[in-house]
Protein backbone atom coordinates (compact mmCIF):
# COMPACT_ATOMS: atom_id res chain seq x y z
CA UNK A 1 3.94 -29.47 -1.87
CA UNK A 2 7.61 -28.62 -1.04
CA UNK A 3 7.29 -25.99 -3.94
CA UNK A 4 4.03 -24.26 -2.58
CA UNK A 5 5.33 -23.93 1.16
CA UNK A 6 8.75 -23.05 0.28
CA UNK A 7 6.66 -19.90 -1.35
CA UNK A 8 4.47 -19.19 1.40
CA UNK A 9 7.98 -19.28 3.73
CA UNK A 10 9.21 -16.57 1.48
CA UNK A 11 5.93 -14.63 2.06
CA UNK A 12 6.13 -15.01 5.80
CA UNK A 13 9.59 -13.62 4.88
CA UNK A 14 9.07 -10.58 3.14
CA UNK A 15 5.99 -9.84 5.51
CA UNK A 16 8.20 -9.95 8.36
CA UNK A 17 10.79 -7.99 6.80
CA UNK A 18 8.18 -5.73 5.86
CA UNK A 19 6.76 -5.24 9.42
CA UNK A 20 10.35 -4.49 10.39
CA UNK A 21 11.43 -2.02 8.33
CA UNK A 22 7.65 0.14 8.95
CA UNK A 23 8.37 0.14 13.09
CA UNK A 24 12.12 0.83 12.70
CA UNK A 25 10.70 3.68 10.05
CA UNK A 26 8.39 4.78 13.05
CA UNK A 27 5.18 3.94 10.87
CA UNK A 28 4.14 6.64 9.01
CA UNK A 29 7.57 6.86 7.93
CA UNK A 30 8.91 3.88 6.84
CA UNK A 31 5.53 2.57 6.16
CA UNK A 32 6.39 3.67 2.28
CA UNK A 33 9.68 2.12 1.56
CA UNK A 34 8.92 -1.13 3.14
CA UNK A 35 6.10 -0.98 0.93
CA UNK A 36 8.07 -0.43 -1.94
CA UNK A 37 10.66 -2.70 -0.95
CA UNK A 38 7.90 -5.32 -0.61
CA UNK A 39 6.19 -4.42 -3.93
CA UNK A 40 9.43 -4.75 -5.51
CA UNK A 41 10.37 -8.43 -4.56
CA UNK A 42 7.08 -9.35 -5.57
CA UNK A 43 7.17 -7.92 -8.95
CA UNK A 44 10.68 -9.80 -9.45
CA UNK A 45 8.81 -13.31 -8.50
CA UNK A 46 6.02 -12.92 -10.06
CA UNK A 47 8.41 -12.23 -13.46
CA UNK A 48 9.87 -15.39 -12.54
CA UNK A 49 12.87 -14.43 -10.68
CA UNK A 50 12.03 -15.92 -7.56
CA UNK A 51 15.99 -17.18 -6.82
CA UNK A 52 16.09 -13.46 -5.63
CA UNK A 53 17.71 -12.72 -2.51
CA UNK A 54 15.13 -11.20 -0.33
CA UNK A 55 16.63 -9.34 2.89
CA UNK A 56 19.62 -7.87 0.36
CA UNK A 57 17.20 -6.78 -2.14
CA UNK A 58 14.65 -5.68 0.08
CA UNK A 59 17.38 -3.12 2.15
CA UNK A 60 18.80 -2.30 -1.55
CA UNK A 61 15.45 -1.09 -2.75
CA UNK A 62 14.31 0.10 0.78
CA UNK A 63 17.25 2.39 0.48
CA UNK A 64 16.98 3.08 -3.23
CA UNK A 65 12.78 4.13 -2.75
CA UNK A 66 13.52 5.72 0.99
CA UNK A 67 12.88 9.69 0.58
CA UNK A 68 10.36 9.43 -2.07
CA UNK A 69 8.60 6.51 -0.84
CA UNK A 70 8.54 8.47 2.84
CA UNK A 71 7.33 11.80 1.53
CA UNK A 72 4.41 10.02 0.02
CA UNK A 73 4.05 7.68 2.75
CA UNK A 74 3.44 10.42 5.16
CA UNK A 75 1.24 13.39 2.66
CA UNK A 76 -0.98 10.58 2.12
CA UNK A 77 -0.78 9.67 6.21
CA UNK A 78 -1.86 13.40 6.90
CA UNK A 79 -4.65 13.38 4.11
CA UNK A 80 -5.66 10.42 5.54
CA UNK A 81 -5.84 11.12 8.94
CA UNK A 82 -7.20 14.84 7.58
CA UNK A 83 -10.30 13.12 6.11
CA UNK A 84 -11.07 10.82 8.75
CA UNK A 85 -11.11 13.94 10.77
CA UNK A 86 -13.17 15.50 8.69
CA UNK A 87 -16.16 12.87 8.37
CA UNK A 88 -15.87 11.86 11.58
CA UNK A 89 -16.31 15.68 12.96
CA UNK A 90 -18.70 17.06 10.39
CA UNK A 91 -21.94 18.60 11.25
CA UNK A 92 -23.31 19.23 7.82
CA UNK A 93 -24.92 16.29 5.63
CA UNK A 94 -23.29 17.97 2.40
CA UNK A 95 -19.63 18.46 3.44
CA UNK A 96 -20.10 14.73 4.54
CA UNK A 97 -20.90 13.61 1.15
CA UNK A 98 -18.21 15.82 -0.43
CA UNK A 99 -15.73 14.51 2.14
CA UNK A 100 -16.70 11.42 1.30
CA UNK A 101 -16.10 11.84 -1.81
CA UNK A 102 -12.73 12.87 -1.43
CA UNK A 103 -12.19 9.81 0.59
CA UNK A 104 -12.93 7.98 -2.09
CA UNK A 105 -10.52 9.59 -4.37
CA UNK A 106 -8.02 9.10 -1.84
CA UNK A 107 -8.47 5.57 -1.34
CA UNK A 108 -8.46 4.20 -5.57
CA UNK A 109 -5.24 6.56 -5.29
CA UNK A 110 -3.46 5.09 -2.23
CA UNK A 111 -4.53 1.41 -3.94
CA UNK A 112 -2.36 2.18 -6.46
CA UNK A 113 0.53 4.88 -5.64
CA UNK A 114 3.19 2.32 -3.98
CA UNK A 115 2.85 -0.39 -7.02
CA UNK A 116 3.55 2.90 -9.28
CA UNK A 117 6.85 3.89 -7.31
CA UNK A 118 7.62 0.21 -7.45
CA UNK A 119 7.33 -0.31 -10.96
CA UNK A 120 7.75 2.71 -13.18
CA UNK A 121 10.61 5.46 -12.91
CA UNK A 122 8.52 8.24 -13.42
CA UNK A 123 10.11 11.66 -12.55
CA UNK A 124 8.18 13.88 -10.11
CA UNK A 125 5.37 13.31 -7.01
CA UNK A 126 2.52 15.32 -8.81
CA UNK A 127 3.28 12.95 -11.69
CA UNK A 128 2.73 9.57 -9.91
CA UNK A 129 -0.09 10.74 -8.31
CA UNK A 130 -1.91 12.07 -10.72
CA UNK A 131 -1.32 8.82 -12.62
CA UNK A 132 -2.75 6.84 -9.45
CA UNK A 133 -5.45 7.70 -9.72
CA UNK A 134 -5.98 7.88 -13.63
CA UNK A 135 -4.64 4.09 -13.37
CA UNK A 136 -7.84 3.66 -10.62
CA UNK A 137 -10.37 5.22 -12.50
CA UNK A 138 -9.61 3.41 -15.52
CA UNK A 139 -9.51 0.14 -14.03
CA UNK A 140 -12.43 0.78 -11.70
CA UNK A 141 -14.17 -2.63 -11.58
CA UNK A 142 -10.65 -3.86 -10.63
CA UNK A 143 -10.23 -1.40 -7.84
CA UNK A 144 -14.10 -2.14 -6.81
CA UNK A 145 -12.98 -5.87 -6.50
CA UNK A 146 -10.15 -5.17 -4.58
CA UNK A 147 -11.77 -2.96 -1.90
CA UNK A 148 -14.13 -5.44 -2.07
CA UNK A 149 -11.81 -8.01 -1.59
CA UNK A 150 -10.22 -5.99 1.50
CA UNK A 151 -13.29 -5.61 3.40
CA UNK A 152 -14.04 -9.06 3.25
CA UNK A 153 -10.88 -9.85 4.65
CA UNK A 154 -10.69 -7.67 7.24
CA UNK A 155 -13.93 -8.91 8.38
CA UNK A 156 -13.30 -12.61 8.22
CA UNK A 157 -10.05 -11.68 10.57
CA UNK A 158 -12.00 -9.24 12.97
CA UNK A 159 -14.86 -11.91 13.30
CA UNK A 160 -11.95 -14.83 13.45
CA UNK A 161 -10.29 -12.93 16.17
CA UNK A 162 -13.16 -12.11 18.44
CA UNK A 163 -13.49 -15.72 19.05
CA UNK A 164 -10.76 -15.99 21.07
């Protein structure tokens, strides 16, 4: 028991750290490294490092992943807020779909862009996108479960917090 909530400590940890680092970042900003950071950590405990020390690590790799990490953080920020604009203000039922569409796209390739900075040392932004979303499409039923799993959750928490 001591083992499983000296884990979910750590968690409460890193999320905190994590929420930190994005508002000092001003959001769109920092919202990449911190996410980077946080991916990081993770991948070191779930290797089986999990001695690691998190607020040293997580500025080290904050700092290490902080102009990359930011440039994507806020091109996929602006296509994001560029789509939503899009469907939202659309008059036509077939640039709807097509936005859509793109939306899509966007979304199996911001599931997996920040776990690729994190992990791999790939050279080049064209690079590690392009491979997020290969990486999506080829584990689709994966990223189906997982936006699955997402909407769920944010459901649970919107219906959970409209009881109060």
């Amino acid at each position: 028991m001591n083992k499983w909530c000296m884990r979910l400590l750590r968690l409460v940890y890193l999320n905190l750290l994590w929420t930190i680092a994005t508002i000092l970042g001003l959001g769109f900003i920092g919202v990449g490294p911190a996410t980077v950071a946080m991916l990081s950590i993770l991948r070191q405990w779930i290797r089986g490092n999990e001695e690691v020390a998190i607020f040293s690590t997580f500025v080290r790799y904050f700092k290490e992943s902080f102009k990359e990490a930011a440039i994507i953080g806020g091109l996929y920020s602006l296509v994001g807020y560029v789509l939503y604009v899009d469907i939202v203000n659309s008059s036509s039922w077939y640039v709807r779909v097509v936005t859509l569409m793109g939306a899509f796209l966007y979304l199996i390739s911001l599931a997996y862009i920040f776990p690729l900075l994190a992990h791999y040392d790939w050279k080049g932004i064209k690079l590690k996108i392009k491979m997020s979303i290969v990486i999506g499409f080829s584990y689709l039923q994966y990223t189906l479960v997982l936006f699955v799993a997402i909407v769920v959750l944010y459901a649970l928490i919107l219906a959970y917090t409209q009881e109060f």
